[in-house]
C-alpha atoms as a PDB file:
ATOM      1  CA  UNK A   1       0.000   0.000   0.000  1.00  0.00           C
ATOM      2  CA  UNK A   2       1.424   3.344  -0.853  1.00  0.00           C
ATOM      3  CA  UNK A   3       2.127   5.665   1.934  1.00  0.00           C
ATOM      4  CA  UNK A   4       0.963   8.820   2.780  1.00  0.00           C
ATOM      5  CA  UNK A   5       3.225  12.143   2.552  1.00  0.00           C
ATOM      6  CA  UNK A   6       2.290  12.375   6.564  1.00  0.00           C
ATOM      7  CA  UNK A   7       3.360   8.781   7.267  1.00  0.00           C
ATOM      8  CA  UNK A   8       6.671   9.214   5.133  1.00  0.00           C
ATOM      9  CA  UNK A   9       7.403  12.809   6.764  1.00  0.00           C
ATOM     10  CA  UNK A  10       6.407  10.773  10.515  1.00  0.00           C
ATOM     11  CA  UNK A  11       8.616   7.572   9.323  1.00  0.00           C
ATOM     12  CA  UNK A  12      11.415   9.998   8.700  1.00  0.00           C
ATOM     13  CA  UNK A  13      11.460  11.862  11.607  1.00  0.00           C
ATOM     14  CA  UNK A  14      10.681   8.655  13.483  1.00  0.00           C
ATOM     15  CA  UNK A  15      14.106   7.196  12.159  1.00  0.00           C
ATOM     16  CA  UNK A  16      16.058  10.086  12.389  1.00  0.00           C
ATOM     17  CA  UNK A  17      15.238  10.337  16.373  1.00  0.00           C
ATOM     18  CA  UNK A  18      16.307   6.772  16.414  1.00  0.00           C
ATOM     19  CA  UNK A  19      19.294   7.520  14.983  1.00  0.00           C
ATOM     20  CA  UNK A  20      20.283  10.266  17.335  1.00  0.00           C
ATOM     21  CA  UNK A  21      19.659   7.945  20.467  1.00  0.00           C
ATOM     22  CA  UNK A  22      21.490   5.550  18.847  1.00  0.00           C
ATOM     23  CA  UNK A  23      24.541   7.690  18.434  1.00  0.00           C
ATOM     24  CA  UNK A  24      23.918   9.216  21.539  1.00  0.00           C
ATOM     25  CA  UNK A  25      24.185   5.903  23.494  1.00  0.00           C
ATOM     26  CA  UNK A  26      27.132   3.788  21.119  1.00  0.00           C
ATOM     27  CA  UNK A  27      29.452   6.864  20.938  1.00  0.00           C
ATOM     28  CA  UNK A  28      30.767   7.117  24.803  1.00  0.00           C
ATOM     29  CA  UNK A  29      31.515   3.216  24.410  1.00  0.00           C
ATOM     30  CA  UNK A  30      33.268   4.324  20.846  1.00  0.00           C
ATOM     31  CA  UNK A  31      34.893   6.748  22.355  1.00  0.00           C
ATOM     32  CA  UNK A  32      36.231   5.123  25.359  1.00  0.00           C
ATOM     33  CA  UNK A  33      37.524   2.316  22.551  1.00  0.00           C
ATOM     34  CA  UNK A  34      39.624   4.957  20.403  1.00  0.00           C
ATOM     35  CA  UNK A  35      40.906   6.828  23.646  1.00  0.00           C
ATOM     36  CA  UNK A  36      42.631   3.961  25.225  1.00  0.00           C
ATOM     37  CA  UNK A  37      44.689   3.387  21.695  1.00  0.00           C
ATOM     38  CA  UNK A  38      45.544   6.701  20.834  1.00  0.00           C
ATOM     39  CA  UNK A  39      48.690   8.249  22.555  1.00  0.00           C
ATOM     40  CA  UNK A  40      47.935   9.728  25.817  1.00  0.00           C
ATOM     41  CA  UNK A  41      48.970  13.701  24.773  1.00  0.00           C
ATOM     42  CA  UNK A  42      46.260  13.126  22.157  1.00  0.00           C
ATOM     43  CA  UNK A  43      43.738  11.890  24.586  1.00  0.00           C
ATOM     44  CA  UNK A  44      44.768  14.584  27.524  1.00  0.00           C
ATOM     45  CA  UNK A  45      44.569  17.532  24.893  1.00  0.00           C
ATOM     46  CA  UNK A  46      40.977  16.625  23.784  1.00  0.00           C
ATOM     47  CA  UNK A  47      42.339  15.989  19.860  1.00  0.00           C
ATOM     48  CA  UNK A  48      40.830  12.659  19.813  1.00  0.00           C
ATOM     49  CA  UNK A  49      37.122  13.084  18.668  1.00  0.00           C
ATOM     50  CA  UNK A  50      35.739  10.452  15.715  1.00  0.00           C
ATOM     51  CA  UNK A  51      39.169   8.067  14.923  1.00  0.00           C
ATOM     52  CA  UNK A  52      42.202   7.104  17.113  1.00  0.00           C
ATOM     53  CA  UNK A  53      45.459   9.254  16.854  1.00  0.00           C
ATOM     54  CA  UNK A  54      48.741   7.953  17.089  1.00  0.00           C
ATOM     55  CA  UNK A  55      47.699   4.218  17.476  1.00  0.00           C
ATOM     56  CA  UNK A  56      49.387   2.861  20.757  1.00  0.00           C
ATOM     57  CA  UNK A  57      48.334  -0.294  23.275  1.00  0.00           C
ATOM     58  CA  UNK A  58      50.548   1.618  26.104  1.00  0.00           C
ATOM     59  CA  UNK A  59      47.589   2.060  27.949  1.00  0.00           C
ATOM     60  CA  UNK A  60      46.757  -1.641  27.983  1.00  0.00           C
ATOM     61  CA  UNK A  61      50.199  -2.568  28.845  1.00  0.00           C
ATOM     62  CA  UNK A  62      50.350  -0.080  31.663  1.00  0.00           C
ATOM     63  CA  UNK A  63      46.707  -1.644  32.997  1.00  0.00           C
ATOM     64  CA  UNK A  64      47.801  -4.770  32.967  1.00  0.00           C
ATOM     65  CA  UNK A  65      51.122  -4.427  35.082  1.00  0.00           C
ATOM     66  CA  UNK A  66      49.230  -2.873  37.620  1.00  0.00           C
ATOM     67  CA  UNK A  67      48.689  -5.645  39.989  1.00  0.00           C
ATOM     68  CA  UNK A  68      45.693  -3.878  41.562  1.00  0.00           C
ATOM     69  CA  UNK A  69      43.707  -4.693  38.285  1.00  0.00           C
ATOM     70  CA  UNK A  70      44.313  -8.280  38.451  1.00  0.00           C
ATOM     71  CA  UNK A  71      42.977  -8.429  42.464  1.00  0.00           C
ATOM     72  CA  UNK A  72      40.777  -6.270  41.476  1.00  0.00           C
ATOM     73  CA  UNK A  73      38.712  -7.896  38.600  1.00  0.00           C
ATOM     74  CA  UNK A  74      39.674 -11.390  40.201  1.00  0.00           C
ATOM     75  CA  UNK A  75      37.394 -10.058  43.384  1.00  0.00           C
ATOM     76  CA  UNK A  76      34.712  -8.838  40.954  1.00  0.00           C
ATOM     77  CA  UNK A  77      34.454 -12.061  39.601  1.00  0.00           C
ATOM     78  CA  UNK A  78      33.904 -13.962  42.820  1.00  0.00           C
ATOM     79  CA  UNK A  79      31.874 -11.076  44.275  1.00  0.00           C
ATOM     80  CA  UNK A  80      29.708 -11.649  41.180  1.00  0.00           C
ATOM     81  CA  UNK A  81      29.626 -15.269  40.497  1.00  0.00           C
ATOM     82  CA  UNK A  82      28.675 -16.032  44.431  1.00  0.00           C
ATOM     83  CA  UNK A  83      26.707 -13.120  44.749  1.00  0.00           C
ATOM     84  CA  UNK A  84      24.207 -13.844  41.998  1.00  0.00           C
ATOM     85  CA  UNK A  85      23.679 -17.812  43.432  1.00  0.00           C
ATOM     86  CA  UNK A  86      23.319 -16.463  46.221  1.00  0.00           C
ATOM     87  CA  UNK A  87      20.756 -13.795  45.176  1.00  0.00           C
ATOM     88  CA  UNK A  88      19.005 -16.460  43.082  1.00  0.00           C
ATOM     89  CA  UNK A  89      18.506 -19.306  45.932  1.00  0.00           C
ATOM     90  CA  UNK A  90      16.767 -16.355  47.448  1.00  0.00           C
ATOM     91  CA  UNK A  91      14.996 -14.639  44.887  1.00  0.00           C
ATOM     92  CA  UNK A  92      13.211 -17.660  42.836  1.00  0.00           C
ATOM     93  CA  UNK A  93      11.673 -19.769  46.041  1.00  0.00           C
ATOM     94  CA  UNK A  94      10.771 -16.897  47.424  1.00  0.00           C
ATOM     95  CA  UNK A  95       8.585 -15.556  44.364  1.00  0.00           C
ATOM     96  CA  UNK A  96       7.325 -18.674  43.633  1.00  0.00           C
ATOM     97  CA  UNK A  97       6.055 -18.952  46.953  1.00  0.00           C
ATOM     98  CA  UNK A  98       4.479 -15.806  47.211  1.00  0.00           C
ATOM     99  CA  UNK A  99       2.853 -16.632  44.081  1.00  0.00           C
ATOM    100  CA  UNK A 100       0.591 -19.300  45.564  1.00  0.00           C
ATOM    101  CA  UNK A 101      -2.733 -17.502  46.568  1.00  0.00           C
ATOM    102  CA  UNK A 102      -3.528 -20.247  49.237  1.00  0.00           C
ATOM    103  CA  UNK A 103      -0.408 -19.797  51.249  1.00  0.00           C
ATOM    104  CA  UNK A 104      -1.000 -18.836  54.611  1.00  0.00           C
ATOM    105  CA  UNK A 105      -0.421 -15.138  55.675  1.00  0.00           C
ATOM    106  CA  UNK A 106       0.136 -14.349  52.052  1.00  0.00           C
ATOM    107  CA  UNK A 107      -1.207 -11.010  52.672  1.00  0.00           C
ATOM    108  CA  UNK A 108       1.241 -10.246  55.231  1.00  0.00           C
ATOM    109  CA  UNK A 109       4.147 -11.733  53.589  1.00  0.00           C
ATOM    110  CA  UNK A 110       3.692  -9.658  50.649  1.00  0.00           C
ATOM    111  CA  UNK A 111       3.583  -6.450  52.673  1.00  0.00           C
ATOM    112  CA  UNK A 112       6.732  -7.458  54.784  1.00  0.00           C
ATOM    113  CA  UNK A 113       8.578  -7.405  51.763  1.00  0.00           C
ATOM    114  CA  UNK A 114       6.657  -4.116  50.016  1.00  0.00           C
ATOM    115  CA  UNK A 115       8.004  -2.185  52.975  1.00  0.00           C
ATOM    116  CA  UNK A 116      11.368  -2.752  52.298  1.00  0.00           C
ATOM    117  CA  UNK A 117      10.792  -0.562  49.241  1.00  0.00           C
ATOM    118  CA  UNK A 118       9.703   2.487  51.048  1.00  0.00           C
ATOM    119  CA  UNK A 119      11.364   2.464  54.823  1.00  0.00           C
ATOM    120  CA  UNK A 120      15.554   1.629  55.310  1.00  0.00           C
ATOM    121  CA  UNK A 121      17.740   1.660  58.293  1.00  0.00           C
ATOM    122  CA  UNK A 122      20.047   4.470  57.221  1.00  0.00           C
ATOM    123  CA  UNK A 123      23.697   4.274  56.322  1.00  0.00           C
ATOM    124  CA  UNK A 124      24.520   4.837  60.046  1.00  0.00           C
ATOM    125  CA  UNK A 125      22.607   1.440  61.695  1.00  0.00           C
ATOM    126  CA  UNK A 126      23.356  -0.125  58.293  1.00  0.00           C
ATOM    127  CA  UNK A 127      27.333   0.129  59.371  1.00  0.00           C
ATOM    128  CA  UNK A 128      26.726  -0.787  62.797  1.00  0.00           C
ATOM    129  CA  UNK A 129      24.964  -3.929  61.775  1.00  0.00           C
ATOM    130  CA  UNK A 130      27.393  -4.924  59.228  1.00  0.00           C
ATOM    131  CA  UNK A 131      30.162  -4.530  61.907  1.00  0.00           C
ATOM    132  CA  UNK A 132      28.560  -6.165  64.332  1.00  0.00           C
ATOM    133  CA  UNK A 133      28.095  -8.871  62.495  1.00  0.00           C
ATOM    134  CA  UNK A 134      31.539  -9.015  62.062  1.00  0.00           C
ATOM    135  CA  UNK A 135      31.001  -8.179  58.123  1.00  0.00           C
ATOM    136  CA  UNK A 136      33.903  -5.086  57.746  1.00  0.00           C
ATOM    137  CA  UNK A 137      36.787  -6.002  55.465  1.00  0.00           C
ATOM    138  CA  UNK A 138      35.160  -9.278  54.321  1.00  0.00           C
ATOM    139  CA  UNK A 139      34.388 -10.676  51.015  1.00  0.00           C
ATOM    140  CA  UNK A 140      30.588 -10.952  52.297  1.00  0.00           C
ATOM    141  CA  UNK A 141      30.131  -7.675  52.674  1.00  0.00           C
ATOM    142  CA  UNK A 142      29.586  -7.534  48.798  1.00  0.00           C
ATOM    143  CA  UNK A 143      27.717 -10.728  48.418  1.00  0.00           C
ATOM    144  CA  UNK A 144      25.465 -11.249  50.863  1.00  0.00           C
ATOM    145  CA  UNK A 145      21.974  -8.729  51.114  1.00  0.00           C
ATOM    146  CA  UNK A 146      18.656  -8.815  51.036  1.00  0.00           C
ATOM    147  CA  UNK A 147      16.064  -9.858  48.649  1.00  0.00           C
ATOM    148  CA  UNK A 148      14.887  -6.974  46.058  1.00  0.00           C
ATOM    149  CA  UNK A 149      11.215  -6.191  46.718  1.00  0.00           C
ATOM    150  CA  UNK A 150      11.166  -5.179  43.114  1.00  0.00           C
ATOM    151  CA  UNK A 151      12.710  -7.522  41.139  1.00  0.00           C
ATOM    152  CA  UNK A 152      10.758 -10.412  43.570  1.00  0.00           C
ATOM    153  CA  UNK A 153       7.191  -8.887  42.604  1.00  0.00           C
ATOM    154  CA  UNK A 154       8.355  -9.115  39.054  1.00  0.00           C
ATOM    155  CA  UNK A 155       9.389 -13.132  39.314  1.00  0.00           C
ATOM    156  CA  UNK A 156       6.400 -13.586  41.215  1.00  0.00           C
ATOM    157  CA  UNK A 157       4.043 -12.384  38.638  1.00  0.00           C
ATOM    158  CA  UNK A 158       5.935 -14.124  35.971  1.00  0.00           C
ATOM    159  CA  UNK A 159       4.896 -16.965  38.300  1.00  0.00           C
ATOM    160  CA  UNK A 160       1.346 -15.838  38.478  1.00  0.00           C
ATOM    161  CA  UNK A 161       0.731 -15.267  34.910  1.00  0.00           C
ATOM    162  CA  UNK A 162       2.892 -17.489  32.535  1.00  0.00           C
ATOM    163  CA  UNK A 163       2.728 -20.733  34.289  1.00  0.00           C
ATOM    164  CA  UNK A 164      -0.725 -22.150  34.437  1.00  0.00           C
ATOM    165  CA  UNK A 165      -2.363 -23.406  37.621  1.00  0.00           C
ATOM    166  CA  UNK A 166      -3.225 -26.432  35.350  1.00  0.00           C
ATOM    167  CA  UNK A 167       0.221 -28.147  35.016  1.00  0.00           C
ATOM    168  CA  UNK A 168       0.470 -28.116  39.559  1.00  0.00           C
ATOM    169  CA  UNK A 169      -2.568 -29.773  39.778  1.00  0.00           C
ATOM    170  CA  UNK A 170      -2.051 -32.076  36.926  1.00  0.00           C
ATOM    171  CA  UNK A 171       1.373 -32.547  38.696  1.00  0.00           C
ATOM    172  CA  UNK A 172      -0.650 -33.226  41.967  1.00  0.00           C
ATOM    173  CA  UNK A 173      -2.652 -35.219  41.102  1.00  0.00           C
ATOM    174  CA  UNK A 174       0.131 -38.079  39.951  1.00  0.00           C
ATOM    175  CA  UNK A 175       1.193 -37.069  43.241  1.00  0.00           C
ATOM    176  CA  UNK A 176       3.943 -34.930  43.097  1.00  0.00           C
ATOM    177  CA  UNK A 177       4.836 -32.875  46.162  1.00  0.00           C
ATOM    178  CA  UNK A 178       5.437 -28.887  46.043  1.00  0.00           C
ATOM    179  CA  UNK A 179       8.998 -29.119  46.141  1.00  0.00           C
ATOM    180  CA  UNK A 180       9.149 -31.793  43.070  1.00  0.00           C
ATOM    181  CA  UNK A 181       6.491 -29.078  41.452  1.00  0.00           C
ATOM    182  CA  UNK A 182       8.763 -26.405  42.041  1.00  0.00           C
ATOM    183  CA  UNK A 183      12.193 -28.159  40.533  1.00  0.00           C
ATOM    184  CA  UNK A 184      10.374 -30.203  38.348  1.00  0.00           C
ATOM    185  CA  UNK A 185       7.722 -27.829  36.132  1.00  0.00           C
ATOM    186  CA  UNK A 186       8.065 -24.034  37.509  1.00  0.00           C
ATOM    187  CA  UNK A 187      12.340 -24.053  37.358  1.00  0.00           C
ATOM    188  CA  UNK A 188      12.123 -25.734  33.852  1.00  0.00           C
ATOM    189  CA  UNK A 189       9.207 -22.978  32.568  1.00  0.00           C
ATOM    190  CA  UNK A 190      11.385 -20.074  34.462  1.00  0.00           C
ATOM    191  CA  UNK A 191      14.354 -19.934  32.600  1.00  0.00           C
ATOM    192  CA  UNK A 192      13.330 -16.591  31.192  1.00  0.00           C
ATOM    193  CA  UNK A 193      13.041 -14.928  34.008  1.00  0.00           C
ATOM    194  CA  UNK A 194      16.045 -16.664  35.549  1.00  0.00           C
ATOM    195  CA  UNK A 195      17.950 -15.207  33.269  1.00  0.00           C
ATOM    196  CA  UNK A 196      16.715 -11.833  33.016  1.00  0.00           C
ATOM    197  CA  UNK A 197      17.291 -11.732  37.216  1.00  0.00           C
ATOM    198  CA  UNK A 198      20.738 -13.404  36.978  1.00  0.00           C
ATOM    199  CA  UNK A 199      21.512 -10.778  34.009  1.00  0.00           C
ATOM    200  CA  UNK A 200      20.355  -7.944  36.579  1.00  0.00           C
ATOM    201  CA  UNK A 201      21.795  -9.121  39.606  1.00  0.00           C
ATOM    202  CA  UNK A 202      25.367  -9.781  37.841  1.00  0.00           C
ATOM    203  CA  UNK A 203      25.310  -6.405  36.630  1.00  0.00           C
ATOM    204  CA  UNK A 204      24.565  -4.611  39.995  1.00  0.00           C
ATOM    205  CA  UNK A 205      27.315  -6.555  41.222  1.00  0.00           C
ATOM    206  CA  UNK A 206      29.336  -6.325  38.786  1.00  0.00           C
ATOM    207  CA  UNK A 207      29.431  -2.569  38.654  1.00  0.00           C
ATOM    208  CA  UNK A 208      28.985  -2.121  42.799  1.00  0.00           C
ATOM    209  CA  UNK A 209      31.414  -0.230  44.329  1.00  0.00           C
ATOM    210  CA  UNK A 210      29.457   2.063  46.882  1.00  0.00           C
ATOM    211  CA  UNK A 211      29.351  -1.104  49.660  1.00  0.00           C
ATOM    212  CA  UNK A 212      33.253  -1.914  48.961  1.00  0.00           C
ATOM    213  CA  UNK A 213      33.494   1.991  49.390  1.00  0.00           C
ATOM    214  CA  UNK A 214      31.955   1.901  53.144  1.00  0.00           C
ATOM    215  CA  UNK A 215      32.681  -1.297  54.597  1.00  0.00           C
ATOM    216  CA  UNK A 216      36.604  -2.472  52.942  1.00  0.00           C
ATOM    217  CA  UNK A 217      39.364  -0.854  53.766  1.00  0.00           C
ATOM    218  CA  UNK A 218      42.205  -3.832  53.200  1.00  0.00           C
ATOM    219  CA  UNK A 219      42.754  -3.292  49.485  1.00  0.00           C
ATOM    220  CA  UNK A 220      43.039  -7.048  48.921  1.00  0.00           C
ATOM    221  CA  UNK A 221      39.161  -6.984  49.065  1.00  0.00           C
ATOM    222  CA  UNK A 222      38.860  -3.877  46.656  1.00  0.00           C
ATOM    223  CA  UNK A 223      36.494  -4.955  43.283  1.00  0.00           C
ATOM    224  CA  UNK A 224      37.226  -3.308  40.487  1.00  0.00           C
ATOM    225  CA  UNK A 225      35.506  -0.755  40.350  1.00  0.00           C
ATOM    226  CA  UNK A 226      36.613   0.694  43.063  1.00  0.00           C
ATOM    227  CA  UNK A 227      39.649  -0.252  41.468  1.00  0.00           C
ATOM    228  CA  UNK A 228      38.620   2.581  38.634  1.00  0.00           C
ATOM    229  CA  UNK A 229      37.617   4.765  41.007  1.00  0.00           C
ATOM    230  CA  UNK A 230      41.238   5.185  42.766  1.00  0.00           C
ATOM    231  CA  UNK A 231      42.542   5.857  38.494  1.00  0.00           C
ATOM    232  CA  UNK A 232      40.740   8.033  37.507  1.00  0.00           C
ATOM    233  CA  UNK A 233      40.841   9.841  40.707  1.00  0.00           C
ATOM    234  CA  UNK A 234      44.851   9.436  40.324  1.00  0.00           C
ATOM    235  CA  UNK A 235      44.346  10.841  36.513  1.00  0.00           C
ATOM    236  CA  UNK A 236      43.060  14.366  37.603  1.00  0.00           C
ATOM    237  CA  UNK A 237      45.412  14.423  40.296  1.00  0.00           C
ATOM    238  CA  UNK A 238      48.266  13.855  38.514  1.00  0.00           C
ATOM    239  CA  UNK A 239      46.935  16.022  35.632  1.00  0.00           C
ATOM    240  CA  UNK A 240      46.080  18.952  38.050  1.00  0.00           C
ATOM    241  CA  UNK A 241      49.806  18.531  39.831  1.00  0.00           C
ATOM    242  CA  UNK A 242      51.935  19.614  36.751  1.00  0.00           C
ATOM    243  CA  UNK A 243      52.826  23.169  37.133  1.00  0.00           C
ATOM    244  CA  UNK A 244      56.120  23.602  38.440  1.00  0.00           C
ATOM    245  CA  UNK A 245      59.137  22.428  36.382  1.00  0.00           C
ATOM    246  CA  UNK A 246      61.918  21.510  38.991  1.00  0.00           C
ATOM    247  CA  UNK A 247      65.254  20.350  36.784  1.00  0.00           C
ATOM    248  CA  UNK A 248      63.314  18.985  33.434  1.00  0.00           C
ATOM    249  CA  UNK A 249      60.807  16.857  35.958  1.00  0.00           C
ATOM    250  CA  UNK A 250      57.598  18.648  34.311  1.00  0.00           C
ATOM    251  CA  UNK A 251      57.630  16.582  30.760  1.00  0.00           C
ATOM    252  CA  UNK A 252      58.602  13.284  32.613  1.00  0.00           C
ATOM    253  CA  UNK A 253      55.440  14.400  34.486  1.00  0.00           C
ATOM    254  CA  UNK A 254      53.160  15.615  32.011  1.00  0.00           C
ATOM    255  CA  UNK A 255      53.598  12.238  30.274  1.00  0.00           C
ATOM    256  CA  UNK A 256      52.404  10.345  33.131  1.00  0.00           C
ATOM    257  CA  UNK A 257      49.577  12.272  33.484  1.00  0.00           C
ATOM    258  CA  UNK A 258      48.829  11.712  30.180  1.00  0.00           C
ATOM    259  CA  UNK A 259      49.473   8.148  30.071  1.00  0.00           C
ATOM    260  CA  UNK A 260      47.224   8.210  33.270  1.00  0.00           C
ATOM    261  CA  UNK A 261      44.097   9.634  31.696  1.00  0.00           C
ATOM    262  CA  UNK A 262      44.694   6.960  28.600  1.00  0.00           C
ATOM    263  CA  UNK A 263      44.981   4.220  31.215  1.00  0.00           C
ATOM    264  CA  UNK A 264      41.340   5.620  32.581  1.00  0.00           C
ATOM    265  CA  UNK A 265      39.538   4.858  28.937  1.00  0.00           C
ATOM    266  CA  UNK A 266      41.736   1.331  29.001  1.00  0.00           C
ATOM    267  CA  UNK A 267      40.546   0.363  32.539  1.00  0.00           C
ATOM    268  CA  UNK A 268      36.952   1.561  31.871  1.00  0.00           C
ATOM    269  CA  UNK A 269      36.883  -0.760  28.545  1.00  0.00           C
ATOM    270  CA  UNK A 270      38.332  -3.801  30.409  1.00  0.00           C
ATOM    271  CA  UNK A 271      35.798  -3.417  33.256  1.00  0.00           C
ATOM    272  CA  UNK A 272      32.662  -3.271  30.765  1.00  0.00           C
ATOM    273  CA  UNK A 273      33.646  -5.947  28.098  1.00  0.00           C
ATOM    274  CA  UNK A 274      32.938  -8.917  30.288  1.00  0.00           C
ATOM    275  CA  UNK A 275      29.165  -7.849  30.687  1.00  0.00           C
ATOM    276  CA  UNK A 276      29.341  -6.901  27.214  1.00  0.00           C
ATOM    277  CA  UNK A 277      30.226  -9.780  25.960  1.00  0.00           C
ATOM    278  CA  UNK A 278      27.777 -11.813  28.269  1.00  0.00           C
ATOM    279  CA  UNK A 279      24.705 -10.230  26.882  1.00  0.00           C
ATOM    280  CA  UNK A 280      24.199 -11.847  23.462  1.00  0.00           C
ATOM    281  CA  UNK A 281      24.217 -15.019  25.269  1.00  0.00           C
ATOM    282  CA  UNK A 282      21.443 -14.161  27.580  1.00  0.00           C
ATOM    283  CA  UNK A 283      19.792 -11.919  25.668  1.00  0.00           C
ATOM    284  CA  UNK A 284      17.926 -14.819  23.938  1.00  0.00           C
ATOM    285  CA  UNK A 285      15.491 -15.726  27.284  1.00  0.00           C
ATOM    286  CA  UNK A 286      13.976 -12.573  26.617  1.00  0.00           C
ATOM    287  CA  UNK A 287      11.785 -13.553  23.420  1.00  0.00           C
ATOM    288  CA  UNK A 288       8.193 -14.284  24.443  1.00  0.00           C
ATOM    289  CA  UNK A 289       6.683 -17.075  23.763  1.00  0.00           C
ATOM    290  CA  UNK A 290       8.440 -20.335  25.694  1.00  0.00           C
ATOM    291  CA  UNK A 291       5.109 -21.186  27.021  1.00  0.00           C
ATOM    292  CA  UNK A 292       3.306 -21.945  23.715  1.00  0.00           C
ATOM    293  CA  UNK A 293       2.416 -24.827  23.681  1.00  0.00           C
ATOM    294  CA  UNK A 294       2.604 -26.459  26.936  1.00  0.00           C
ATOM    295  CA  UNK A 295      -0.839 -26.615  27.694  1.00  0.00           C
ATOM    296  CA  UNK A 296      -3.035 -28.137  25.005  1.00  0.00           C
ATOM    297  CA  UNK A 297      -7.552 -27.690  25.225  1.00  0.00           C
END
């Protein structure tokens, strides 16, 4: 069917707003690609806008002898990898059970959790707790917490509304129990949303810094990002410091300031492509449509 002039004139605009928040989104990634291969002077002066300039990997080889990154990303990863089992064995049951609308207290239960969302301890109690539970300078500090009120009313009403009451009592009556209903036909018909909540809970840890920031102090513990954080801190110091030239020290200087704002794009890139990269992989549990089909009449 031939189109309007309106819906051309509204399909062009349409795509050309598109195209802006694409660009607007993809180009600080681009950016942070082409600034940590360009030479640092290039980078520190602002010259390095749409391609890189003077192609160098002395940023990358500077990261990576900085033994700090290593502990650093090697903490992430267990922070991450134990923190989201952790935050899964707590998440799922607990959805699914607040999903049944015969469970006892159901009511209450539901508004235990909702006031989570609105009421909090405060930073102060928060640190007293932690320390006396003798959590300060541990790696549990950034795994263990509490169950997201949000993200559990979202599991439970993919529990409510995907999975049919149906296939339970078709699963009861052959006598299954609830805990061989649970593993056996609501785990199976979850992967979805598993994955969507592992996907969201590796990311927030992933990217967490603001707990390591309060409760570690041995630098052993540090993630990554906090890692980052002490950089690109030491990048505008270090940038900010080179005024005074004492007996030729200011170019010496100058270039590691400039090689420290480089290493700040090359640490930023290594810190992001490991969620990057674990996207596609995941990103396939969010198509609808895994339920079609499993009930028939």
């Amino acid at each position: 069917m031939k189109k309007s002039s309106s819906d051309i004139i509204f399909d062009s605009v349409n795509t050309f707003l598109m195209l802006l928040v694409i660009i607007v989104m993809v180009y600080p990634l681009y950016f942070v690609v082409i600034a940590a291969v360009s030479e640092p002077y290039e980078v520190a002066t602002g010259s390095v806008m749409l391609w890189p300039k003077g192609l160098t990997m002395e940023a990358y080889a500077n990261v990576f002898k900085n033994e700090e990154i290593w502990t650093g990303y090697y903490n992430t990863i267990i922070y991450t990898a134990v923190g989201t089992l952790y935050n899964l064995l707590t998440l799922i049951p607990a959805a699914y059970v607040m999903s049944k609308i015969y469970l006892p207290g159901r009511k209450v239960l539901t508004w235990f959790f909702f006031i989570t969302m609105y009421f909090g301890g405060g930073m102060i109690p928060t640190y007293l707790l932690m320390k006396s539970l003798g959590l300060i300078d541990s790696r549990w500090i950034m795994i263990l917490g509490g169950v997201s009120c949000y993200n559990l009313i979202v599991v439970r009403q993919y529990f409510q509304s995907t999975i049919s009451d149906s296939l339970y009592e078709a699963a009861h009556i052959d006598g299954a129990s609830e805990f061989q209903s649970f593993f056996r036909i609501a785990l199976p018909l979850a992967k979805p949303i598993i994955a969507v909540m592992a996907l969201f809970h590796a990311v927030g840890h992933w990217n967490s810094y603001y707990n390591a920031l309060l409760y570690i102090r041995n630098r052993d513990l540090y993630p990554l990002q906090l890692v980052l954080r002490d950089i690109l801190i030491l990048s505008k110091t270090m940038l900010a410091s080179i005024e005074v030239d004492e007996e030729g020290m200011l170019e010496w200087a100058a270039r590691q300031a400039y090689l420290a704002e480089a290493m700040k794009y090359a640490t930023i890139f290594i810190a992001s492509a490991p969620m990057l990269i674990a996207y596609p992989f995941v990103q396939k549990y969010f198509v609808k449509g895994v339920m079609i089909g499993s009930i028939k009449g």
